[in-house]
N, C-alpha and C. Protein backbone atom coordinates (compact mmCIF):
# COMPACT_ATOMS: atom_id res chain seq x y z
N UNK A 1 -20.13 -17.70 25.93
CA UNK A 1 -20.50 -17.68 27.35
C UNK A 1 -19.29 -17.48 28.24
N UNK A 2 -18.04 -17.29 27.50
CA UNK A 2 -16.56 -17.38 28.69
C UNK A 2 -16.85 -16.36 29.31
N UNK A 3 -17.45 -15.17 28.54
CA UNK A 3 -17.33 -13.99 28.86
C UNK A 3 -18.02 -13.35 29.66
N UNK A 4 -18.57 -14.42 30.51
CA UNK A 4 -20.30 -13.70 31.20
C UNK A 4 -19.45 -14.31 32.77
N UNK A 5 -19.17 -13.52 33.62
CA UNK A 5 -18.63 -13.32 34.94
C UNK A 5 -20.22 -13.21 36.19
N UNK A 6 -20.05 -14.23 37.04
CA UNK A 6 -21.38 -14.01 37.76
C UNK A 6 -20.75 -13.87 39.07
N UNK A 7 -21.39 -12.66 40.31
CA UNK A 7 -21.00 -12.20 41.01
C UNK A 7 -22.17 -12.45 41.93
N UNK A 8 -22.20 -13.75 42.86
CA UNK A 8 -23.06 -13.68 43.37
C UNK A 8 -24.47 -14.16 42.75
N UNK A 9 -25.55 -13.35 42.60
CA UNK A 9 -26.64 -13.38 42.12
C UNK A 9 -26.61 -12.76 40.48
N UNK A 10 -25.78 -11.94 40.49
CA UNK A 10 -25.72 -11.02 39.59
C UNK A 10 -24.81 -11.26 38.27
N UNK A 11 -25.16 -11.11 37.13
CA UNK A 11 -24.34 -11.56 35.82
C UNK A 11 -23.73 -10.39 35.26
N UNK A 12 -22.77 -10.34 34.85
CA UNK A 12 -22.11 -9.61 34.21
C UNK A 12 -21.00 -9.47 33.10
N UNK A 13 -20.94 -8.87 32.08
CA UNK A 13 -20.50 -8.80 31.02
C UNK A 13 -20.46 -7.74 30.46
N UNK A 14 -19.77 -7.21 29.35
CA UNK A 14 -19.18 -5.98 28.92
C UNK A 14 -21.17 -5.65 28.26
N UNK A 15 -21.77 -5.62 27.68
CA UNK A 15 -22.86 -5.25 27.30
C UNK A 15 -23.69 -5.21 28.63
N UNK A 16 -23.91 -5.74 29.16
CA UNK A 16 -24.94 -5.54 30.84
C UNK A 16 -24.28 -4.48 31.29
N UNK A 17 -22.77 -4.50 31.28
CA UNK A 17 -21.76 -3.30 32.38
C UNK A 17 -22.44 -2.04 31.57
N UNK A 18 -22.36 -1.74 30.31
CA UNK A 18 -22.58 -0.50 29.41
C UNK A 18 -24.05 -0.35 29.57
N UNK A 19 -25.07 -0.73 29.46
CA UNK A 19 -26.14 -0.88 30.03
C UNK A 19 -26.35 -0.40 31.44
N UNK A 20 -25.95 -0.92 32.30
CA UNK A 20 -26.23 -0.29 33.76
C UNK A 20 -25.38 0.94 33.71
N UNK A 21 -24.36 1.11 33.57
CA UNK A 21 -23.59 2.45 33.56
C UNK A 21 -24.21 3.13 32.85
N UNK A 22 -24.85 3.52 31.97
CA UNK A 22 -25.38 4.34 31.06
C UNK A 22 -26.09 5.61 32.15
N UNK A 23 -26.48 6.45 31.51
CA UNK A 23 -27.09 7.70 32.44
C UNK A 23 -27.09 8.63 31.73
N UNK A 24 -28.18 9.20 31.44
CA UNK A 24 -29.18 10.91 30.84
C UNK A 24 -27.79 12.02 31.19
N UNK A 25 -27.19 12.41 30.12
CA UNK A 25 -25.77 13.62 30.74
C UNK A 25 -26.77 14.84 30.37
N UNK A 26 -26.33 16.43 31.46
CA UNK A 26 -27.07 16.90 31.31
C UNK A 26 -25.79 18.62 31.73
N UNK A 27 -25.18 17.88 31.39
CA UNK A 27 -23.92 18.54 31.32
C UNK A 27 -22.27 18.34 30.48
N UNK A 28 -21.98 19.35 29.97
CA UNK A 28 -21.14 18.74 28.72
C UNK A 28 -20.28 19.71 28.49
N UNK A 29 -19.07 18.64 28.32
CA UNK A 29 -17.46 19.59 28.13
C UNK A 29 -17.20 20.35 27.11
N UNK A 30 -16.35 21.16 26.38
CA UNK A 30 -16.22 21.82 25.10
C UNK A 30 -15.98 21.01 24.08
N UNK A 31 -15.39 19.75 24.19
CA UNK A 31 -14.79 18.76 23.62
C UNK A 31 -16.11 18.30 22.29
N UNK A 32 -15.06 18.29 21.14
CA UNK A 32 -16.48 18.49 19.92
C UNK A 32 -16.60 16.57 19.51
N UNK A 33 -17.39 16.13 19.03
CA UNK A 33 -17.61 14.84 19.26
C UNK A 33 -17.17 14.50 17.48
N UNK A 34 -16.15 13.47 17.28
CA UNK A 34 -15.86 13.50 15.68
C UNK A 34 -16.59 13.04 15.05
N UNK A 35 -16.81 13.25 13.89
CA UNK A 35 -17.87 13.23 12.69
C UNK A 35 -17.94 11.27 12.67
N UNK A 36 -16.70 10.90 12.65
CA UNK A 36 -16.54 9.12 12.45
C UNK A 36 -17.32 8.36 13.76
N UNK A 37 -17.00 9.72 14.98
CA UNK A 37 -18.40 8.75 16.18
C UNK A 37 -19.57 9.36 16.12
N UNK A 38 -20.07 9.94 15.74
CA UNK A 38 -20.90 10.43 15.02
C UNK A 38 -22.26 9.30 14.37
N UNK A 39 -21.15 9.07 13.14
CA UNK A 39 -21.63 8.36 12.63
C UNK A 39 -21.91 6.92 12.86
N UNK A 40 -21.25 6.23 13.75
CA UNK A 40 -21.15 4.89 13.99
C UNK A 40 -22.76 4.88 15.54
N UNK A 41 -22.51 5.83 16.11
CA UNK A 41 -24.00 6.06 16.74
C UNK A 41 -24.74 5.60 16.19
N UNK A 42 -25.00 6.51 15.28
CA UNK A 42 -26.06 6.28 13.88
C UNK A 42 -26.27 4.98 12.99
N UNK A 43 -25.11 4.71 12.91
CA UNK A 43 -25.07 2.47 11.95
C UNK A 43 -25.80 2.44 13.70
N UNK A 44 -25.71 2.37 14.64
CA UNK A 44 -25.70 1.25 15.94
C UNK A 44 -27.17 1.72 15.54
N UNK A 45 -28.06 2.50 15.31
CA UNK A 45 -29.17 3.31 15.40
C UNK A 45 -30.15 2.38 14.44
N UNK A 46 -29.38 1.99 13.22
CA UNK A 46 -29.52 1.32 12.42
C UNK A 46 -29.66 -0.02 12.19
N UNK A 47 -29.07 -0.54 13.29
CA UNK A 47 -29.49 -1.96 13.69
C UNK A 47 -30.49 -2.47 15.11
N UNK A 48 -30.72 -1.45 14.70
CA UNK A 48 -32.76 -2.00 15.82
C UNK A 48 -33.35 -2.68 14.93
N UNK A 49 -34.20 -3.67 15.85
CA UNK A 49 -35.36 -4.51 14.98
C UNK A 49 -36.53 -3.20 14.73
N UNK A 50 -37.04 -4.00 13.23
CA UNK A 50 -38.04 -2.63 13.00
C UNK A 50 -39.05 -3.88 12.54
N UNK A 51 -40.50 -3.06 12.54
CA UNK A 51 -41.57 -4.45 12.24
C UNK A 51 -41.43 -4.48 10.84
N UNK A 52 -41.61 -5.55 10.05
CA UNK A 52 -41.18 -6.54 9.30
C UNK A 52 -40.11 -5.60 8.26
N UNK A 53 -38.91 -5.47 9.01
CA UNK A 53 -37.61 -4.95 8.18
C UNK A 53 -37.91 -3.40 7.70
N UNK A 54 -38.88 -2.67 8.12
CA UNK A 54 -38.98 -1.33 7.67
C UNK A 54 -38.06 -0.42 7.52
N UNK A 55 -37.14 -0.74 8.61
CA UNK A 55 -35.73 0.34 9.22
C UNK A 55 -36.65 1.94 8.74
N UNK A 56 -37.76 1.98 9.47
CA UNK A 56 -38.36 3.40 9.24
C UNK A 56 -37.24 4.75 9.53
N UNK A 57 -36.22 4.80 10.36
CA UNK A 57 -35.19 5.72 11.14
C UNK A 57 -35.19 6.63 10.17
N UNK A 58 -34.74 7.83 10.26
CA UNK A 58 -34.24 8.74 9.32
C UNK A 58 -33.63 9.97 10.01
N UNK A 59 -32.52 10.07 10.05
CA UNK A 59 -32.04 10.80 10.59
C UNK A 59 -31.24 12.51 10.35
N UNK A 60 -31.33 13.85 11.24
CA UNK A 60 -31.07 14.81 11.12
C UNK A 60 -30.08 15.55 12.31
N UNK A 61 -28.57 15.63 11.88
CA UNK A 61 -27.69 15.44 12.87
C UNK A 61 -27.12 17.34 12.56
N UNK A 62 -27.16 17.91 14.16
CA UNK A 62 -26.52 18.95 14.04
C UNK A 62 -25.88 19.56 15.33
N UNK A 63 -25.07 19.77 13.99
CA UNK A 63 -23.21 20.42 15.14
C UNK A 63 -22.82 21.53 15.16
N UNK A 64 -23.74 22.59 14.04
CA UNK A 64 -23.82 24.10 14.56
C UNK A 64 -24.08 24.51 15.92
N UNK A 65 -23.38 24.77 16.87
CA UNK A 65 -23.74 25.33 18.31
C UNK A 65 -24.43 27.09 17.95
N UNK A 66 -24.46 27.66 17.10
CA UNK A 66 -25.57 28.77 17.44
C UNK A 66 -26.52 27.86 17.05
N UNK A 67 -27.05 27.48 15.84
CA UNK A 67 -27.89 26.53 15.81
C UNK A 67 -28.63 26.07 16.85
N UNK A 68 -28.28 25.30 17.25
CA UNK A 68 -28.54 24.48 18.60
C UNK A 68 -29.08 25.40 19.66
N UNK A 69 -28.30 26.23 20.16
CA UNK A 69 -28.95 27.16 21.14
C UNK A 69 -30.26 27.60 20.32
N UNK A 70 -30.42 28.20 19.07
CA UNK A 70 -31.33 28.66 18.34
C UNK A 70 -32.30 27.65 18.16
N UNK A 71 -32.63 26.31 18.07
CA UNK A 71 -33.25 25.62 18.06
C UNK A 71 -33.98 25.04 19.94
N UNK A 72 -32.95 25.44 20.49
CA UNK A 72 -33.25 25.10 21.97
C UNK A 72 -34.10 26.09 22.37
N UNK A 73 -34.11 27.78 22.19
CA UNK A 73 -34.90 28.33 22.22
C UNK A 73 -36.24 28.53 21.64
N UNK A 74 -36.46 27.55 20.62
CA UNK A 74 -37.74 27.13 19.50
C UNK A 74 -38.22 26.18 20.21
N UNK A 75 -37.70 25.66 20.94
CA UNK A 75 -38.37 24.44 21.58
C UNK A 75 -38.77 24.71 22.74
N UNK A 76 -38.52 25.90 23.22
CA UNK A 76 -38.83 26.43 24.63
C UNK A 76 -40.20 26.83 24.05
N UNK A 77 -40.03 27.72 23.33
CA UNK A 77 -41.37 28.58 23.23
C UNK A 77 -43.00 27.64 22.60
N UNK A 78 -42.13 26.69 21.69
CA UNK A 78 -43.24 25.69 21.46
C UNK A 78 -43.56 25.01 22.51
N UNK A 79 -43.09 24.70 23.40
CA UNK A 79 -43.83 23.82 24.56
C UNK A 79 -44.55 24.93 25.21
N UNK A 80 -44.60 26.55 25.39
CA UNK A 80 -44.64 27.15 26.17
C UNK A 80 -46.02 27.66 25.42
N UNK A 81 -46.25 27.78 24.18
CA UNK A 81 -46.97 27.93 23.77
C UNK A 81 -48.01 26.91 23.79
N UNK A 82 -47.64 25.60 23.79
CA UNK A 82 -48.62 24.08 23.29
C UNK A 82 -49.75 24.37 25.53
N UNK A 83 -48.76 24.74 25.98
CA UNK A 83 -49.03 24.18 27.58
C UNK A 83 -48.74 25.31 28.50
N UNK A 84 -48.88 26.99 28.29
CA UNK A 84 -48.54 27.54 28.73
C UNK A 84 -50.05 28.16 30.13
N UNK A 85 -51.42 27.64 29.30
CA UNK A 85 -52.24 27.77 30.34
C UNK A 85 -52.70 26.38 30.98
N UNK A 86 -52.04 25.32 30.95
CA UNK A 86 -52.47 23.86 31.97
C UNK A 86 -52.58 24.04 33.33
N UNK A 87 -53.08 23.59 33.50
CA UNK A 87 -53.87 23.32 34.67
C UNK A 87 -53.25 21.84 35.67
N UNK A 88 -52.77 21.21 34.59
CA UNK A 88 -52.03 20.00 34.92
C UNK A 88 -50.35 20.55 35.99
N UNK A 89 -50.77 19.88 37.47
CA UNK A 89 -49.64 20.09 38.06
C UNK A 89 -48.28 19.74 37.74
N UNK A 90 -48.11 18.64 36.86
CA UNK A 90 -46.73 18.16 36.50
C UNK A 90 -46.26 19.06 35.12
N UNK A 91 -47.24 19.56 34.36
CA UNK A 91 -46.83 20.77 33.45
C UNK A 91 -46.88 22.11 33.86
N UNK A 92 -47.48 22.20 34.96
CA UNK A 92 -46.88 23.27 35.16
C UNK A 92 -45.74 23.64 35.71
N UNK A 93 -45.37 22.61 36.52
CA UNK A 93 -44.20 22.40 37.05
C UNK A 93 -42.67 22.64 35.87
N UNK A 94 -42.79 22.42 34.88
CA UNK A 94 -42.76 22.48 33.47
C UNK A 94 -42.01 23.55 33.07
N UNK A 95 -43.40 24.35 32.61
CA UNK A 95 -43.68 25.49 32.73
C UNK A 95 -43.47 26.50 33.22
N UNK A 96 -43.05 26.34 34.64
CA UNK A 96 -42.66 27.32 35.04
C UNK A 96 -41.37 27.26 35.14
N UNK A 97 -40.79 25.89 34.94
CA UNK A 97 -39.09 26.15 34.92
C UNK A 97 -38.52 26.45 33.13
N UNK A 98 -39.39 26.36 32.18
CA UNK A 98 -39.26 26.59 31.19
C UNK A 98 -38.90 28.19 30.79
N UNK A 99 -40.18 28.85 31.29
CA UNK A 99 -40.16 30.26 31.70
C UNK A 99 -39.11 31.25 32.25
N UNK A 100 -38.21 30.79 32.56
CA UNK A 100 -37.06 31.26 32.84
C UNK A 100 -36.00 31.45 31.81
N UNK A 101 -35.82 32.69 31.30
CA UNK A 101 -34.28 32.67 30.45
C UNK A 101 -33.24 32.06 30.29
N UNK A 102 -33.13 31.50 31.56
CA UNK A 102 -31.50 30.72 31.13
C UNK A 102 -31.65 29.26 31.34
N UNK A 103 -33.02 29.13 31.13
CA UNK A 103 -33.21 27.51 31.26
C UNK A 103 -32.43 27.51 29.69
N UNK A 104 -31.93 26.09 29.88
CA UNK A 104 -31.36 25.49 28.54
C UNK A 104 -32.02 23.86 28.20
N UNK A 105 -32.49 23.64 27.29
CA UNK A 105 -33.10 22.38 27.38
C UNK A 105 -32.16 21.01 26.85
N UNK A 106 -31.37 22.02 26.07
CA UNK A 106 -30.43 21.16 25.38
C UNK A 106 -29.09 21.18 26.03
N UNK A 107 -29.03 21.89 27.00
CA UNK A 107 -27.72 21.83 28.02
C UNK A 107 -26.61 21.96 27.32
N UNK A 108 -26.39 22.84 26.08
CA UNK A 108 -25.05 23.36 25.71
C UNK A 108 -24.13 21.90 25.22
N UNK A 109 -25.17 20.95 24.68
CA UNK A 109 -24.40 20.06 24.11
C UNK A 109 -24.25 20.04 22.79
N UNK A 110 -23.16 19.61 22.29
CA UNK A 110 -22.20 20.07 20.85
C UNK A 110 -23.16 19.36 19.71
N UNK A 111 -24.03 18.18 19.74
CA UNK A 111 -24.35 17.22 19.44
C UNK A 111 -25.79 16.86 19.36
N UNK A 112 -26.67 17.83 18.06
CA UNK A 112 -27.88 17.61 18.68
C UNK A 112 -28.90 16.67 17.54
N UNK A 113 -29.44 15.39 17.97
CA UNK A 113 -29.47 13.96 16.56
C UNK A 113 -31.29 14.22 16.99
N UNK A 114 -31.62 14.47 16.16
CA UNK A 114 -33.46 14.32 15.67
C UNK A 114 -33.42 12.80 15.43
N UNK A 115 -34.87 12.01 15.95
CA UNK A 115 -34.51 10.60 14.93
C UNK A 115 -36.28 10.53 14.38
N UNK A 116 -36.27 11.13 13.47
CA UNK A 116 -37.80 10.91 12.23
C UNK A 116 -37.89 9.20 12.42
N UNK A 117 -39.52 9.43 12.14
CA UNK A 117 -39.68 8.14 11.49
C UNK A 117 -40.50 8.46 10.16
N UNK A 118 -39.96 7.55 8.68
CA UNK A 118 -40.56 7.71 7.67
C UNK A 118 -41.97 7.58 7.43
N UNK A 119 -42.86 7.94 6.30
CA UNK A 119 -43.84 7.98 6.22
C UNK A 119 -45.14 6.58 6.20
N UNK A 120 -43.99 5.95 5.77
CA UNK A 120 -44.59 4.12 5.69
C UNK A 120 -44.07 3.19 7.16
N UNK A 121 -43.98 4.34 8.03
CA UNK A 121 -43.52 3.38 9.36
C UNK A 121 -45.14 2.47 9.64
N UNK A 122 -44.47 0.91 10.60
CA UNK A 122 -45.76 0.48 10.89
C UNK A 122 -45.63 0.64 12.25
N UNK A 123 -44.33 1.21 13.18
CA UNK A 123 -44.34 0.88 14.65
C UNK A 123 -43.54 2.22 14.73
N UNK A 124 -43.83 3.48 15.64
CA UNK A 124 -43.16 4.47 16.01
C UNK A 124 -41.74 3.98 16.76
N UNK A 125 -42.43 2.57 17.53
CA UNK A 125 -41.84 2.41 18.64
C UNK A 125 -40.16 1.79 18.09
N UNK A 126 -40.00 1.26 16.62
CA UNK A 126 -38.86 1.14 16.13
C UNK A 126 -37.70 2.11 16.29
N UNK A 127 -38.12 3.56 16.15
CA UNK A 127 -37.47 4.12 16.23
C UNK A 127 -37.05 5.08 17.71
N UNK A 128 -37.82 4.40 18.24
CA UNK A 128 -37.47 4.31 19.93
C UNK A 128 -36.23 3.33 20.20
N UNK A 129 -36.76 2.42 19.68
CA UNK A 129 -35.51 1.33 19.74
C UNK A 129 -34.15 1.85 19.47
N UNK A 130 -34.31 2.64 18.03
CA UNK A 130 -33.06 3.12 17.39
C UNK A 130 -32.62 4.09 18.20
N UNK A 131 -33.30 4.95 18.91
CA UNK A 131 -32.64 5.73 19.62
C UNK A 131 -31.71 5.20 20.81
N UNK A 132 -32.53 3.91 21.53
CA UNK A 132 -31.89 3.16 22.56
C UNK A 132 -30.64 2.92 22.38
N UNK A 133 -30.29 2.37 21.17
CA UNK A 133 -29.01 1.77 20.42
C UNK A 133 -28.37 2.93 20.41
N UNK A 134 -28.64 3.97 20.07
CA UNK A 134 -27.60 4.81 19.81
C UNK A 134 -26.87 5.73 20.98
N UNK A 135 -27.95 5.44 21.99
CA UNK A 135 -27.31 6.05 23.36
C UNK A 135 -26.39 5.11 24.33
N UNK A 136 -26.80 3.75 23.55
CA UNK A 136 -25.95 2.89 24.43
C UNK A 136 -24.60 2.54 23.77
N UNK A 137 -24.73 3.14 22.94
CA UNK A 137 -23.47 2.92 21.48
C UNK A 137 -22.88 4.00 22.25
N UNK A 138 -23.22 5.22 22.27
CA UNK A 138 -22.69 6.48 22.87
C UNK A 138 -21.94 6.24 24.23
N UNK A 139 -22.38 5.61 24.72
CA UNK A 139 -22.10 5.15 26.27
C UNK A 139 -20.71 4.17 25.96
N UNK A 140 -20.75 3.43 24.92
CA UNK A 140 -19.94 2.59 25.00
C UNK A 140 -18.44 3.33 24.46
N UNK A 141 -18.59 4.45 23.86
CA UNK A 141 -17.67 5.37 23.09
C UNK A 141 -17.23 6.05 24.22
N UNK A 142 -17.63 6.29 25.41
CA UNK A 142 -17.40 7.37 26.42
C UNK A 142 -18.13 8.91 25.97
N UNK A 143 -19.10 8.50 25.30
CA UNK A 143 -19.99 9.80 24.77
C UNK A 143 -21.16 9.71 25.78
N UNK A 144 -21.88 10.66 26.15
CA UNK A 144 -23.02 11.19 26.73
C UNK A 144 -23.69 11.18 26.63
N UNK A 145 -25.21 11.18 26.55
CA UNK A 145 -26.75 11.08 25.89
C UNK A 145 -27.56 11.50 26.33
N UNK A 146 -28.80 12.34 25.98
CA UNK A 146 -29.97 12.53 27.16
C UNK A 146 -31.18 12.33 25.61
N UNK A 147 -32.09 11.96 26.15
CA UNK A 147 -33.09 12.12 25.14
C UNK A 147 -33.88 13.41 26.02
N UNK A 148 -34.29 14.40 25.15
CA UNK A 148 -35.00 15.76 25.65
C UNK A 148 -36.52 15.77 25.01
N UNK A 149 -37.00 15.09 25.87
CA UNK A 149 -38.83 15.15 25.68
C UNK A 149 -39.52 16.38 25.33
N UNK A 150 -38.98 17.17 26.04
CA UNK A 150 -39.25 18.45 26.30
C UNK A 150 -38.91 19.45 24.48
N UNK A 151 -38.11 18.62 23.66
CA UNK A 151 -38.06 19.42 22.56
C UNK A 151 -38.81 18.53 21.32
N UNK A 152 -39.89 17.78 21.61
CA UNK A 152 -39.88 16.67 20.65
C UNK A 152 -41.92 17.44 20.28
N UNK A 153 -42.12 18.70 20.92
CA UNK A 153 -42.71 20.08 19.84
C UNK A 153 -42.26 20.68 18.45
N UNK A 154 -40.93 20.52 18.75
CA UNK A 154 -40.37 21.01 17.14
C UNK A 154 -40.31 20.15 16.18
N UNK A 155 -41.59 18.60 16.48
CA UNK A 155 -41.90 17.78 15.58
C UNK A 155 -43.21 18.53 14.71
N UNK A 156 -44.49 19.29 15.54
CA UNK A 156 -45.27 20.00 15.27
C UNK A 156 -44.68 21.30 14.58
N UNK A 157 -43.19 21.84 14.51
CA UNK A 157 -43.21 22.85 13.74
C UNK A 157 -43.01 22.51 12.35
N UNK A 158 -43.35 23.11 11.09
CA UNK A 158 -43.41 22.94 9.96
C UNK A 158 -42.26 23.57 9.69
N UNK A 159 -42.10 24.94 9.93
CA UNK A 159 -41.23 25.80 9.36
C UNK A 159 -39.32 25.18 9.76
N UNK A 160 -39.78 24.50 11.28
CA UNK A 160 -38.53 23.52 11.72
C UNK A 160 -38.01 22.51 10.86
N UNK A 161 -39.54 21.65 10.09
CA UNK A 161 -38.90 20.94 9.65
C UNK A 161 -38.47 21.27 8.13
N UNK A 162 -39.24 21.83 7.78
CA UNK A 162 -38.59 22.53 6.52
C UNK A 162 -37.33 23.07 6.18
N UNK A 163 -36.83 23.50 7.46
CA UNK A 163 -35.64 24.23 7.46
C UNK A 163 -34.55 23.28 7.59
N UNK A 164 -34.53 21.64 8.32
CA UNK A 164 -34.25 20.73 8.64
C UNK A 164 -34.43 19.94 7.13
N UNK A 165 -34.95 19.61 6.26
CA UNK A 165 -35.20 19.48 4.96
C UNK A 165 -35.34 18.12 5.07
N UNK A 166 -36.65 18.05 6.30
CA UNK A 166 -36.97 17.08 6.29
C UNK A 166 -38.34 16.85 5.35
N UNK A 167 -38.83 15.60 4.31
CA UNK A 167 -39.43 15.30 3.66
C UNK A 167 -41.29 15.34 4.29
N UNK A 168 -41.98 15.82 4.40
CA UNK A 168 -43.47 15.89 4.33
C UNK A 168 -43.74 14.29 4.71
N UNK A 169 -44.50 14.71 5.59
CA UNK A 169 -45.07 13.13 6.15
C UNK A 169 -43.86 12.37 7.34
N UNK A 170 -42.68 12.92 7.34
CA UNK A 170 -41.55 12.42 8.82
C UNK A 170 -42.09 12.71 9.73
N UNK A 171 -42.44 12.16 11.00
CA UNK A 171 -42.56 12.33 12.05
C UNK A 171 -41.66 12.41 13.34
N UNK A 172 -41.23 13.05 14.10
CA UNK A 172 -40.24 13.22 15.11
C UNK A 172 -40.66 12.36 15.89
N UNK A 173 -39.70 11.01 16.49
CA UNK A 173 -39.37 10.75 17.53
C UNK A 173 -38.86 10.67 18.57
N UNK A 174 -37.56 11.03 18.32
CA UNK A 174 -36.49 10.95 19.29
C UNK A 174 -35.75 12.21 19.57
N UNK A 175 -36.14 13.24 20.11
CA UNK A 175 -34.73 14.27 19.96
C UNK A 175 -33.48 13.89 21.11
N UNK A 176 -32.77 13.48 20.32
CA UNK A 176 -31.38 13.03 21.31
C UNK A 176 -30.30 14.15 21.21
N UNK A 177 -29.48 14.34 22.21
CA UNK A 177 -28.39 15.36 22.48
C UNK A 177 -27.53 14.52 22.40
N UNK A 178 -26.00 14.32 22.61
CA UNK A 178 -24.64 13.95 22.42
C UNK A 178 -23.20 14.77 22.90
N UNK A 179 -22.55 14.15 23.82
CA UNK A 179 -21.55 15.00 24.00
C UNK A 179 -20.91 14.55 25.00
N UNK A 180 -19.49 14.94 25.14
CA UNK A 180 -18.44 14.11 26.28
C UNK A 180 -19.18 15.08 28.18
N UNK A 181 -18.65 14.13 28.16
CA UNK A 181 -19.49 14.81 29.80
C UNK A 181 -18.93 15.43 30.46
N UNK A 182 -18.87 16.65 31.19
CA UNK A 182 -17.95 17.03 31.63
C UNK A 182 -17.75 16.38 32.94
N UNK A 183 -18.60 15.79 33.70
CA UNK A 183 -17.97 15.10 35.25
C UNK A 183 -17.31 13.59 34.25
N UNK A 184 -16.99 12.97 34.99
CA UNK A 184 -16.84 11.46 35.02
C UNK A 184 -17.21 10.69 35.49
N UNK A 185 -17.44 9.33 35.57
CA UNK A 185 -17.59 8.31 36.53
C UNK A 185 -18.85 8.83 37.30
N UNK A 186 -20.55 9.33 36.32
CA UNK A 186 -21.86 9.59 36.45
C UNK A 186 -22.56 8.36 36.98
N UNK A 187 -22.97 8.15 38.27
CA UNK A 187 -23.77 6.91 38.65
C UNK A 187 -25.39 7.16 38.70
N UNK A 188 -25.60 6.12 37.67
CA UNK A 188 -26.89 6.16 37.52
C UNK A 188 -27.70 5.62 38.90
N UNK A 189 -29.01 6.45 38.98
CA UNK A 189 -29.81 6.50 39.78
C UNK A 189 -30.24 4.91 40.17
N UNK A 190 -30.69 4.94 41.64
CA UNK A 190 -30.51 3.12 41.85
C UNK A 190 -32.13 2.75 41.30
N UNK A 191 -32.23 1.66 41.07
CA UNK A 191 -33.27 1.16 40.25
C UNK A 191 -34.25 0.21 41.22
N UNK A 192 -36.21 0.34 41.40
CA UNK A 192 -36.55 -0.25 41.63
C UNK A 192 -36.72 -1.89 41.29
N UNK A 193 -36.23 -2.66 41.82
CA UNK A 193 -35.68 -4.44 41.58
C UNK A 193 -37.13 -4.80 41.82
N UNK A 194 -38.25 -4.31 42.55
CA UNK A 194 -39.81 -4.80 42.31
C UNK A 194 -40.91 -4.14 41.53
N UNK A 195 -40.47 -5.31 40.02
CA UNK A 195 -41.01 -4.66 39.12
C UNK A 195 -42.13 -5.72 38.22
N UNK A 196 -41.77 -6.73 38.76
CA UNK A 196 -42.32 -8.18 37.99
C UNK A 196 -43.77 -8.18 38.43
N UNK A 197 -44.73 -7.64 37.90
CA UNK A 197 -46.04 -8.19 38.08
C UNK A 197 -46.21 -10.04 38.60
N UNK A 198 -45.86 -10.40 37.66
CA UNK A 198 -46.31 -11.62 37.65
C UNK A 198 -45.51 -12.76 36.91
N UNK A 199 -45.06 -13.61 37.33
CA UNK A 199 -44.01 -15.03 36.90
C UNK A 199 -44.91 -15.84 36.93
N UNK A 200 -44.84 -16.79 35.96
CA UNK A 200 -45.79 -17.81 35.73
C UNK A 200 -44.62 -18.72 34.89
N UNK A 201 -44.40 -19.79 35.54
CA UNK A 201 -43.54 -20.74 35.37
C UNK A 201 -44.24 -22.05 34.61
């Protein structure tokens, strides 16, 4: 507890600080991210609670940049294909910025981490968790993170995952990006503080 500094109303400590600082990068320097942080993402990824000890995670990490662009463009066209006649205003909204050539979904980052969940998972949502960990692990490295919703179609491709040599029956959860940021000192967006339904003491 030495370590927990209160400012006012407000508590603070090196895990809360990395936590609130954290923020979706959506822009990224040339700077290539080393294989050893890399990997330690990935252990942090690894220590999410999973329901009763499953550690369902399974992970597919890639640092080919044609790749990546080549996969960013697979993911364009699968969403474009899944939702290209909706009717839904927030997809089309989508949609039509998808539609554009030089949209990039993956924003030219060096660093692009799939996170499967295995076939005997009992909670998808474990490996939501794992992704959490690993962006806040990232954050704590001075690494970057965005999770890209928008590419988590190239869970529905077969031929993707095949090529990815991922095992029959994985399911895509997480497509996470990675990479040093090119601004600095990124302030995350301010946060609604009325959020508590209901306290019952």
């Amino acid at each position: 507890m030495d370590n927990i500094k209160a400012t006012g109303e407000q508590i603070s400590n090196a895990v809360l600080d990395n936590i609130y600082q954290r923020r979706s990068v959506r822009n990224y320097s040339d700077k290539e991210v080393p294989d050893e942080i890399i990997r330690e993402i990935i252990r942090a990824g690894t220590y999410a609670p999973s329901a009763v000890n499953k550690q369902p995670w399974r992970f597919v990490v890639v640092k080919n940049r044609q790749l990546i662009d080549e996969y960013d463009d697979r993911a364009r066209k699968v969403f474009l294909a899944a939702y290209g006649d909706t009717k839904n205003p927030d997809l089309v909204r989508y949609v039509q910025h998808l539609s554009k050539p030089t949209t990039r979904i993956l924003y030219g980052a060096p660093v692009f981490i799939l996170v499967f969940a295995s076939p005997d998972v009992i909670d998808d949502n474990d490996c939501a968790l794992a992704a959490e960990n690993m962006m806040l692990a990232a954050q704590s490295l001075g690494v970057g993170s965005c999770w890209i919703g928008l590419a988590a179609g190239l869970g529905n491709d077969k031929e993707f995952q095949k090529e990815m040599g991922v095992p029959e029956g994985h399911k895509l959860i997480a497509p996470l990006i990675f990479g040093y940021p090119a601004k600095e000192n990124l302030k995350a967006p301010a946060r609604n503080s009325d959020v508590i339904l209901k306290w019952i003491d």
